[in-house]
Protein backbone atom coordinates (compact mmCIF):
# COMPACT_ATOMS: atom_id res chain seq x y z
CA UNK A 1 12.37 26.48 16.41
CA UNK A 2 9.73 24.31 14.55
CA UNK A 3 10.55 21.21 13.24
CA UNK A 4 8.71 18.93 10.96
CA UNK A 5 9.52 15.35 10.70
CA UNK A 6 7.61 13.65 7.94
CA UNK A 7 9.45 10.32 7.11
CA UNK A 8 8.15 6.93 5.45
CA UNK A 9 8.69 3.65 7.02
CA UNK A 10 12.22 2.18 6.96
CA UNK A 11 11.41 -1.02 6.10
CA UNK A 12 11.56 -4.09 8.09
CA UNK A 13 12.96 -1.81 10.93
CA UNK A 14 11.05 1.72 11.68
CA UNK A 15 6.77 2.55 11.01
CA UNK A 16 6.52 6.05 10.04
CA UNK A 17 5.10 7.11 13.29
CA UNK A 18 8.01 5.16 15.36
CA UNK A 19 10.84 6.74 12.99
CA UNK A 20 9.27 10.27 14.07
CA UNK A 21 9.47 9.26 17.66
CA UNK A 22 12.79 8.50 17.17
CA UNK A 23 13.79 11.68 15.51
CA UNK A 24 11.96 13.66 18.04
CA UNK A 25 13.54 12.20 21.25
CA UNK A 26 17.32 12.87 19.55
CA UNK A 27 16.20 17.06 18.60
CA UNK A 28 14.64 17.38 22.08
CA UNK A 29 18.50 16.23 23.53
CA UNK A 30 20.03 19.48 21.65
CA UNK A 31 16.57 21.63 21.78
CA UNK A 32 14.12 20.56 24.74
CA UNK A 33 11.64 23.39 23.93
CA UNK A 34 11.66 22.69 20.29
CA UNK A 35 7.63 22.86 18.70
CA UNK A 36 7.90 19.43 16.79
CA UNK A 37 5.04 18.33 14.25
CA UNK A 38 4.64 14.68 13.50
CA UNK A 39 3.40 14.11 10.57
CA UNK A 40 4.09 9.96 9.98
CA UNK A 41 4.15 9.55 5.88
CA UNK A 42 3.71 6.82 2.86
CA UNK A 43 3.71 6.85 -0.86
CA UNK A 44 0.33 4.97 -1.54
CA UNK A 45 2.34 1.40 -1.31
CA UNK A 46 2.46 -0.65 1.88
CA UNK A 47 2.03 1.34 5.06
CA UNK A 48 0.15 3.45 4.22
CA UNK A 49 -3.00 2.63 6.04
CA UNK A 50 -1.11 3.26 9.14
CA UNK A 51 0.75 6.38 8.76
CA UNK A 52 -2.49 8.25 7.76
CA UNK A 53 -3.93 6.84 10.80
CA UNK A 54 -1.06 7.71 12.60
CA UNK A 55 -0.81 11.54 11.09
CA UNK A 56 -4.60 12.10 11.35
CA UNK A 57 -5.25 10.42 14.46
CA UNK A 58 -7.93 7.51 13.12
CA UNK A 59 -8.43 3.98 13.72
CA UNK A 60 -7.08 0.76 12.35
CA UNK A 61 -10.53 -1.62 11.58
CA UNK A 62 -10.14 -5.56 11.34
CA UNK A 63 -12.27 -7.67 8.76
CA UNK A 64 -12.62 -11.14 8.09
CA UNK A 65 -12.91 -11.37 3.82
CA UNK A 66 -12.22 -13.35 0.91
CA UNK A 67 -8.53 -13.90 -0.11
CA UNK A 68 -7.30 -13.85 -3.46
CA UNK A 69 -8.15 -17.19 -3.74
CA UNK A 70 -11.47 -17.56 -1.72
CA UNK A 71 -9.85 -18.90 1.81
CA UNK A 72 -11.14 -15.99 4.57
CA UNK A 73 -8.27 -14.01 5.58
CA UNK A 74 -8.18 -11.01 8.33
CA UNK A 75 -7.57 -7.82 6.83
CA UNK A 76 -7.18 -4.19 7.96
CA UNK A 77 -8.11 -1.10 6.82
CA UNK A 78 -7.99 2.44 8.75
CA UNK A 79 -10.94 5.10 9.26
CA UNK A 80 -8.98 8.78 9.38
CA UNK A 81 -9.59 11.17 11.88
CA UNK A 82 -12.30 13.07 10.22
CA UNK A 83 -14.75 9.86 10.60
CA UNK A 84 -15.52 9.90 7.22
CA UNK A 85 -12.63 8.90 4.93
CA UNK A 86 -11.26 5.33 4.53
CA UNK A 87 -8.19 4.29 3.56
CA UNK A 88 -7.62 0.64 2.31
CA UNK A 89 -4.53 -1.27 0.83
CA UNK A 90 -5.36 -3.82 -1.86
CA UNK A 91 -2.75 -6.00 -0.53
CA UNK A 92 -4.87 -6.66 2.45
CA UNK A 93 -7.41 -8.79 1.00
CA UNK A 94 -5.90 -9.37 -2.46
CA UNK A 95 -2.60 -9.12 -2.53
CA UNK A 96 0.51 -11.38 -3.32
CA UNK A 97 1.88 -12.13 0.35
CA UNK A 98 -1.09 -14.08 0.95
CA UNK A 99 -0.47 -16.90 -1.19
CA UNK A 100 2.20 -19.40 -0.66
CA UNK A 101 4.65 -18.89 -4.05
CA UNK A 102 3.56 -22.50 -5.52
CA UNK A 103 -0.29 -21.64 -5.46
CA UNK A 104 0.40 -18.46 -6.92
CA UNK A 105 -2.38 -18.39 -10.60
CA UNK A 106 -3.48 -15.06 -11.63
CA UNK A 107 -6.26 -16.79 -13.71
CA UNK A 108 -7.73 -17.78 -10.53
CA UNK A 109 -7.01 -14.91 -8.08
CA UNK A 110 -9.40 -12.13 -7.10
CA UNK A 111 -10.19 -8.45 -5.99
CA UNK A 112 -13.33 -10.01 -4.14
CA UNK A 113 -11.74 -9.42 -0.98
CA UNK A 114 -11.00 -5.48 -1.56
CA UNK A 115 -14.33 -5.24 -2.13
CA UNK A 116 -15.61 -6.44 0.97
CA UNK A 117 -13.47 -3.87 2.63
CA UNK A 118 -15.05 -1.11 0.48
CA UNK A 119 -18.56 -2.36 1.28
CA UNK A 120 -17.69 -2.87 5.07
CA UNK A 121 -15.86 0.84 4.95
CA UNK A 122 -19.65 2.20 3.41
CA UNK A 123 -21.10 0.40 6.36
CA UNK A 124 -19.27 2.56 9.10
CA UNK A 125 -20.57 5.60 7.15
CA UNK A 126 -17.35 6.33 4.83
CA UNK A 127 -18.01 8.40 1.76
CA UNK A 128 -14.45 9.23 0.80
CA UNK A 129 -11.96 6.34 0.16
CA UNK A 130 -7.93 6.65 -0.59
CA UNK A 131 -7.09 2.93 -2.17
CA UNK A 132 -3.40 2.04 -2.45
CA UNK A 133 -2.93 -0.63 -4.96
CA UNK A 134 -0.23 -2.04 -4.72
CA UNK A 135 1.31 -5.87 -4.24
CA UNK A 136 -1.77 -7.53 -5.35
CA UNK A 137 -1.70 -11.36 -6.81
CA UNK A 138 -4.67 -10.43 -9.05
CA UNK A 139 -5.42 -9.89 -13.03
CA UNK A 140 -9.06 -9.13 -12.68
CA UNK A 141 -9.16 -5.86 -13.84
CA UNK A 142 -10.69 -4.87 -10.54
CA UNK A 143 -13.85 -7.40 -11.81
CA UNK A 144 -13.91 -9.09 -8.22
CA UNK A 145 -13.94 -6.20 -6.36
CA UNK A 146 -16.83 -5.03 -8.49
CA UNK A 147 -18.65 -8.19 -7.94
CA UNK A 148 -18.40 -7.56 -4.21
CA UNK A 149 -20.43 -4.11 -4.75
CA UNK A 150 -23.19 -5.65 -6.63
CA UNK A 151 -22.32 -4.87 -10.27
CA UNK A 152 -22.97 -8.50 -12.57
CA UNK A 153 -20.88 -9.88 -14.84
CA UNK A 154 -22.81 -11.71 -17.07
CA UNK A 155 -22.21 -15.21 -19.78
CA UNK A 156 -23.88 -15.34 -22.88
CA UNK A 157 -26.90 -17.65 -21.25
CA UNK A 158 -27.02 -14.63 -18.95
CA UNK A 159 -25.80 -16.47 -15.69
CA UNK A 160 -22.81 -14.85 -13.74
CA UNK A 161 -19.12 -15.96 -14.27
CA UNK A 162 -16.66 -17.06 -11.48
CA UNK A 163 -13.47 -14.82 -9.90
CA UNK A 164 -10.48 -14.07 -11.38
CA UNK A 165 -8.49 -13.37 -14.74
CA UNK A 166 -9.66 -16.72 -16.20
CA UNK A 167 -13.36 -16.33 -15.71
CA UNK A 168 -13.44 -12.96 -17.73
CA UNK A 169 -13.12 -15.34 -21.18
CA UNK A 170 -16.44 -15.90 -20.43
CA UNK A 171 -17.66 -12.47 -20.09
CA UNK A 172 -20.42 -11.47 -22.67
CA UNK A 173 -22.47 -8.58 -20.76
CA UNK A 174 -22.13 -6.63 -17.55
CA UNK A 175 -25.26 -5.30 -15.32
CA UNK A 176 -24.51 -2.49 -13.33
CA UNK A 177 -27.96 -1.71 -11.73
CA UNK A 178 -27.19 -3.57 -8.88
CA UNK A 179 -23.83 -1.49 -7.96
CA UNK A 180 -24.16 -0.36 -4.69
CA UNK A 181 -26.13 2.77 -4.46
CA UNK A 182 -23.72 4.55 -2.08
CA UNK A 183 -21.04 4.14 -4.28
CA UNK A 184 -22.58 7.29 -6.48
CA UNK A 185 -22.46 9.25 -2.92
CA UNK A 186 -18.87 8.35 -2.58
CA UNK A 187 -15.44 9.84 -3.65
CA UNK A 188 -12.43 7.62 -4.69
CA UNK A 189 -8.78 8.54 -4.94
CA UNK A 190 -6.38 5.50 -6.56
CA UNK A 191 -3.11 5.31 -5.61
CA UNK A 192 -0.88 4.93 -8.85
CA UNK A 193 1.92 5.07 -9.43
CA UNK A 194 2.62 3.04 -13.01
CA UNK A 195 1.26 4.59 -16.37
CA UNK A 196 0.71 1.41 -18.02
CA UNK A 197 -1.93 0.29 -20.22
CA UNK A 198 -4.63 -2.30 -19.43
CA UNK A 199 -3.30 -4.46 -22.78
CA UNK A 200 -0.45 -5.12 -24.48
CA UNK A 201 3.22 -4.79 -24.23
CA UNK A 202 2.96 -2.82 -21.61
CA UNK A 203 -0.03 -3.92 -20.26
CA UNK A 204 -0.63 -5.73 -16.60
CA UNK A 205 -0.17 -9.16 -17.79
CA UNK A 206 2.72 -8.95 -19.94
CA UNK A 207 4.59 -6.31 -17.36
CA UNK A 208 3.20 -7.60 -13.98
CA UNK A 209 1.45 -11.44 -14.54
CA UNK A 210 4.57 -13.62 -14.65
CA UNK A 211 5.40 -12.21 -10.93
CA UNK A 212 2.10 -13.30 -9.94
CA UNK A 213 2.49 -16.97 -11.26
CA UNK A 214 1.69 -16.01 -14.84
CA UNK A 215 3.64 -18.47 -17.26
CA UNK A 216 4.01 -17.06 -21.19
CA UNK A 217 1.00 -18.85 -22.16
CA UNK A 218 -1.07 -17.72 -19.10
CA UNK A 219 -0.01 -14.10 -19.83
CA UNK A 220 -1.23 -14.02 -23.45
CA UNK A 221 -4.57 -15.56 -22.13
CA UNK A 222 -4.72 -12.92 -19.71
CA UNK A 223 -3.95 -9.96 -21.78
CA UNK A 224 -6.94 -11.05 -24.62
CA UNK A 225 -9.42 -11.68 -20.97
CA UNK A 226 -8.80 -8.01 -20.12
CA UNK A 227 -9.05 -6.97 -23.48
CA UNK A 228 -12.94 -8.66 -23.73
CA UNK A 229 -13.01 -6.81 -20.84
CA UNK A 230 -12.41 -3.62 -21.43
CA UNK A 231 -14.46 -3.79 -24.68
CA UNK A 232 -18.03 -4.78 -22.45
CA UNK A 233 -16.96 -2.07 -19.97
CA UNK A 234 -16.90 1.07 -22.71
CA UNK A 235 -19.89 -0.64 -24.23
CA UNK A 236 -22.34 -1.29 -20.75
CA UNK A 237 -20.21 0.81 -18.16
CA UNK A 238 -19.58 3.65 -20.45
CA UNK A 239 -15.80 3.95 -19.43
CA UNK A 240 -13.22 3.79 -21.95
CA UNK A 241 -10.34 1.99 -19.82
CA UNK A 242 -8.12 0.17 -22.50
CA UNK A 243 -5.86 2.80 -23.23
CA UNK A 244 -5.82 5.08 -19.95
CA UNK A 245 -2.42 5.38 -18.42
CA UNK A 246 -2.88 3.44 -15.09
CA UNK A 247 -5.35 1.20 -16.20
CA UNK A 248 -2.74 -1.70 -15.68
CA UNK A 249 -1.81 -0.58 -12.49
CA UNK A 250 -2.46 -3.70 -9.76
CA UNK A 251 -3.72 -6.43 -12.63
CA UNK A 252 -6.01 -3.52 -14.14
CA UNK A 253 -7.49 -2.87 -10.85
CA UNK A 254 -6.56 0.98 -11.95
CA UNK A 255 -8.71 0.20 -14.87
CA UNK A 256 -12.08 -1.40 -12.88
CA UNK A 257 -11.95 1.42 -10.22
CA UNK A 258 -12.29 4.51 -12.86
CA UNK A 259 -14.94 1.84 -14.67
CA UNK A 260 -17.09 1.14 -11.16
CA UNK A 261 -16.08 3.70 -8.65
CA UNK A 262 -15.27 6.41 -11.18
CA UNK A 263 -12.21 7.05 -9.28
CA UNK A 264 -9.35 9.20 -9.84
CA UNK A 265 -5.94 7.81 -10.62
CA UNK A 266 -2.99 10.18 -8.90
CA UNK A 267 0.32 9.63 -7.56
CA UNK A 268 0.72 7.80 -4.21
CA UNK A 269 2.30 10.59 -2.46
CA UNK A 270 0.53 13.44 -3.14
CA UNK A 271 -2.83 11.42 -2.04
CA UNK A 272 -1.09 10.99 1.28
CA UNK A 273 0.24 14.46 1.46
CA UNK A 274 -2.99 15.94 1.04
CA UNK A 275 -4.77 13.37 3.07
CA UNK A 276 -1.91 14.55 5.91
CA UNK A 277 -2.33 18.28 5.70
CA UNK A 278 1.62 18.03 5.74
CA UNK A 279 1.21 21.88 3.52
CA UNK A 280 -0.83 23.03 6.65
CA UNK A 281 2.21 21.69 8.61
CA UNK A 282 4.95 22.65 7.07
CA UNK A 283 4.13 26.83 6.95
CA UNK A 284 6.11 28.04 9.48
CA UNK A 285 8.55 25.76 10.03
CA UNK A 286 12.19 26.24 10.29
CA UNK A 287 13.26 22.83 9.27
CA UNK A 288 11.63 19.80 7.27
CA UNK A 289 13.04 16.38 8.03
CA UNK A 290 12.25 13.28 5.90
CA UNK A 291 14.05 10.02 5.31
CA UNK A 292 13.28 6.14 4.21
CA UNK A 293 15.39 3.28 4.02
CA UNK A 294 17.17 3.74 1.10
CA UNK A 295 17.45 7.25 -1.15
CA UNK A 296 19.00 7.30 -4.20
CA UNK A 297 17.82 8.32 -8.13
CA UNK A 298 14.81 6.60 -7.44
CA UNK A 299 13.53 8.58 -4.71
CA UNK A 300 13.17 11.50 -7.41
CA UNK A 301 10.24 9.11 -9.09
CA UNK A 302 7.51 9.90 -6.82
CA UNK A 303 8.79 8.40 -3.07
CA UNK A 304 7.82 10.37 -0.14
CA UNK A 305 10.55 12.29 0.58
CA UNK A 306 10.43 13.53 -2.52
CA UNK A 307 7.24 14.63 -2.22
CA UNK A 308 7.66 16.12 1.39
CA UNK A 309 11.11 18.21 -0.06
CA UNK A 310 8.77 19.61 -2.88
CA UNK A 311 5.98 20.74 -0.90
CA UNK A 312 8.18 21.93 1.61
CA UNK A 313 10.15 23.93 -0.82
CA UNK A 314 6.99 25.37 -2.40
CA UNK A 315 6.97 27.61 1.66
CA UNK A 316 10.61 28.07 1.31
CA UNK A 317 11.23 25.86 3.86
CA UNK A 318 14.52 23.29 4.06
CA UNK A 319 14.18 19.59 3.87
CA UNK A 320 17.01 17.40 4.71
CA UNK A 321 16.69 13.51 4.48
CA UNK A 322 17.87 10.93 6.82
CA UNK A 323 18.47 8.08 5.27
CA UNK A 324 18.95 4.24 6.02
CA UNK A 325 21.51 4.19 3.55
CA UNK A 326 22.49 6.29 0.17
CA UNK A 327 22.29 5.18 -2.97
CA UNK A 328 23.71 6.35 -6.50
CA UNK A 329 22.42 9.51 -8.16
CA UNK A 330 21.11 11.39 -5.25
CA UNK A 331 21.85 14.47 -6.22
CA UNK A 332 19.09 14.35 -8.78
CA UNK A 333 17.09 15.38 -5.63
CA UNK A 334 19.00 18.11 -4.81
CA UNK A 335 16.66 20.21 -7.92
CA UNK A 336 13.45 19.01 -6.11
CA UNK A 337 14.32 21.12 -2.96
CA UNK A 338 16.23 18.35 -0.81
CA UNK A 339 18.96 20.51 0.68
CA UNK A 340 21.50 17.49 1.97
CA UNK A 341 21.29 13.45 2.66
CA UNK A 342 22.15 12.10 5.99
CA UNK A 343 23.21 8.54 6.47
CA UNK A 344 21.77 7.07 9.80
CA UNK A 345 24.75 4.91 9.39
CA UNK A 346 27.68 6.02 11.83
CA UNK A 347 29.91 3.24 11.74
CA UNK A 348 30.76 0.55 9.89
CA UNK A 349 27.97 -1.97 10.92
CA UNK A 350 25.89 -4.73 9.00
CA UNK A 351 22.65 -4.25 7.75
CA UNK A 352 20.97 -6.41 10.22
CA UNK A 353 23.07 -4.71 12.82
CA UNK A 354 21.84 -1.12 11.70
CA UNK A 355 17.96 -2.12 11.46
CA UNK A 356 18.83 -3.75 14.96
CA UNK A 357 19.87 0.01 16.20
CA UNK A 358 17.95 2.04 13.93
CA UNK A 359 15.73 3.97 16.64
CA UNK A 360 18.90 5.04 18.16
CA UNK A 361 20.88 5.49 14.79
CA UNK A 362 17.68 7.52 13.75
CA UNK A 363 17.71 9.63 16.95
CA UNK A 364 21.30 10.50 16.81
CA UNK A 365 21.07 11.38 13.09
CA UNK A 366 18.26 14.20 13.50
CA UNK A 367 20.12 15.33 16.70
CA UNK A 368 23.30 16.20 14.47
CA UNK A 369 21.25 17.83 12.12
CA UNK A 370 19.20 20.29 14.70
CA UNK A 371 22.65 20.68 15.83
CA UNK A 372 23.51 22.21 12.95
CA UNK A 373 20.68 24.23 11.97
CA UNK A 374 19.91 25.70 14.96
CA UNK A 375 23.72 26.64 15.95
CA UNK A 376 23.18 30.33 16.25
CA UNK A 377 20.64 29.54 19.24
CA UNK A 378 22.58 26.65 20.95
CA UNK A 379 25.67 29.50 20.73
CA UNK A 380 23.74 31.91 22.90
């Protein structure tokens, strides 16, 4: 029997790679000789530098940049297993956790850092980059990060302006001839996962800014910065980012990495289910196996196990879920090719006392379900 387990993280308890372990020793109790792939998996967000490292067999790499606010920090980023292909998470070098809640200011905060990871990741000889955007404390635009690869963004006496969302009111040109030549040699793939706007309503100051430190005030001064942004960038970048779905995404970061890195903006998942060869995997198999923490009607909206049931269903294979706990609406996912929900839960128990046991809770869960699917063999 093969067996694919392809699960996210369950938060604050299980990595992707140690929630497959854990699945794997509880199948191997009912089917010893079971072939079991292990394909550790993410959704762009948080984690997801390790389970592609994990599922490809790469290496984690440890920098020393600039913070969002220009302290050095230590951030990570992973090198797949091809050699050639980085992955980075914004939230490394720019992102929310590393300020303290009081010192949070958008108008001062920077993608600097993320672009020091970019230039470092060109350095070891990457060409192709995965970027996950989010939890960033920024409202650049992506400016910083751009900065960091060499493009100049320019006053009106022609000198350059500082970091962050503030420092873009003072934006009157920007020189790209500087940009980092390997940049043009180089592929980028965004993960995004919002459709909003760089401006407006919608935009990523008025949706994301106040949860960054943004007060109304700040907000309004942020959303007319971008918007002086975006009008320099169609006129001395050529990219036309004020409108594209995404562009908001991470404090417009979505927006500066089609402008600079003429990236391409696609859903979290399927970036790390083509990164992970999980289609490659999955032909074959008898059984699919995801989970994460929590499923429920928001798993449908692009989470990895809904992405792992839908590939999986497009070989006519069956995906069941093991979850940390079950929401409402699940059985929205029962049209994308999830075939049942299984909670890890198997008695009552608190939460802390079920992340506490969750490699055993885990193991136990996928033995039932082997159990179960492979009865005719376990009857012999």
């Amino acid at each position: 029997m093969k067996i694919v387990l392809a699960p996210d993280s369950y938060k604050g308890s299980l990595s992707a790679k140690e929630a497959c372990e854990a699945m794997e020793l509880g199948i191997r109790r009912a089917l010893p000789d079971a072939e079991i792939l292990k394909v550790p998996m993410a959704d762009g967000g948080e984690g997801t530098v390790q389970s592609l490292v994990d599922a490809t067999g790469g290496s984690l790499h440890t920098v020393q940049v600039q913070g969002p606010l220009g302290s050095p920090v230590e951030a990570v980023y992973g090198i797949l297993g091809d050699g050639a292909t980085a992955v980075i998470e914004a939230a490394e070098a720019s992102g929310l956790t590393l300020i303290e809640p009081i010192n949070r200011n958008p108008l001062l905060a920077s993608t600097y850092g993320t672009g020091e990871l970019i230039r470092h990741a060109l350095d070891k000889g990457c060409r192709t980059f995965i970027i996950g955007l989010g939890g960033s404390a920024t409202n650049d635009g992506g400016a910083g990060m751009a900065q960091a690869l060499g493009v100049r963004l320019l006053d009106s006496e022609g000198g350059a302006i500082g970091l962050g969302g503030g420092a873009l009111a003072d934006l009157a040109s920007i020189d790209v001839s500087q940009l980092d030549p390997r940049i043009g040699e180089s592929r980028f793939t965004v993960a995004c996962d919002v459709n909003n706007p760089l401006c407006g309503p919608q935009g990523a100051s008025a949706v994301f800014g106040p949860q960054k430190g943004a007060t109304p005030d700040i907000v309004r001064q942020l959303d007319m910065n971008l918007e002086r942004f975006a009008a320099v960038v169609l006129r001395d970048a050529g990219a036309d980012i004020l409108n594209l779905p995404g562009a908001g995404a991470a404090g417009g970061m979505g927006g500066g990495s089609v402008a600079f890195l003429r990236a391409e903006l696609k859903p979290g998942v399927d970036i790390v289910i083509e990164a992970a060869q999980l289609a490659k995997h999955v032909q074959g198999a008898d059984l699919v196996i995801s989970g994460e923490g929590q499923c429920d009607f928001q798993t449908e909206r692009g989470k990895t196990p809904y992405g792992v049931a839908r590939t999986a269903r497009q070989y006519g294979v069956p995906c069941v879920l093991i979850a940390g706990s079950i929401g409402k609406g699940i059985e929205v996912l029962y049209d994308s090719g999830v075939l049942s929900v299984f909670s890890m839960v198997d008695k009552p128990m608190t939460l802390e006392q079920a992340m506490e046991e969750a490699p055993r809770l885990a193991a136990d869960a996928a033995e039932r379900i082997v159990r179960l699917f492979a009865r005719p063999v376990l009857l012999r």
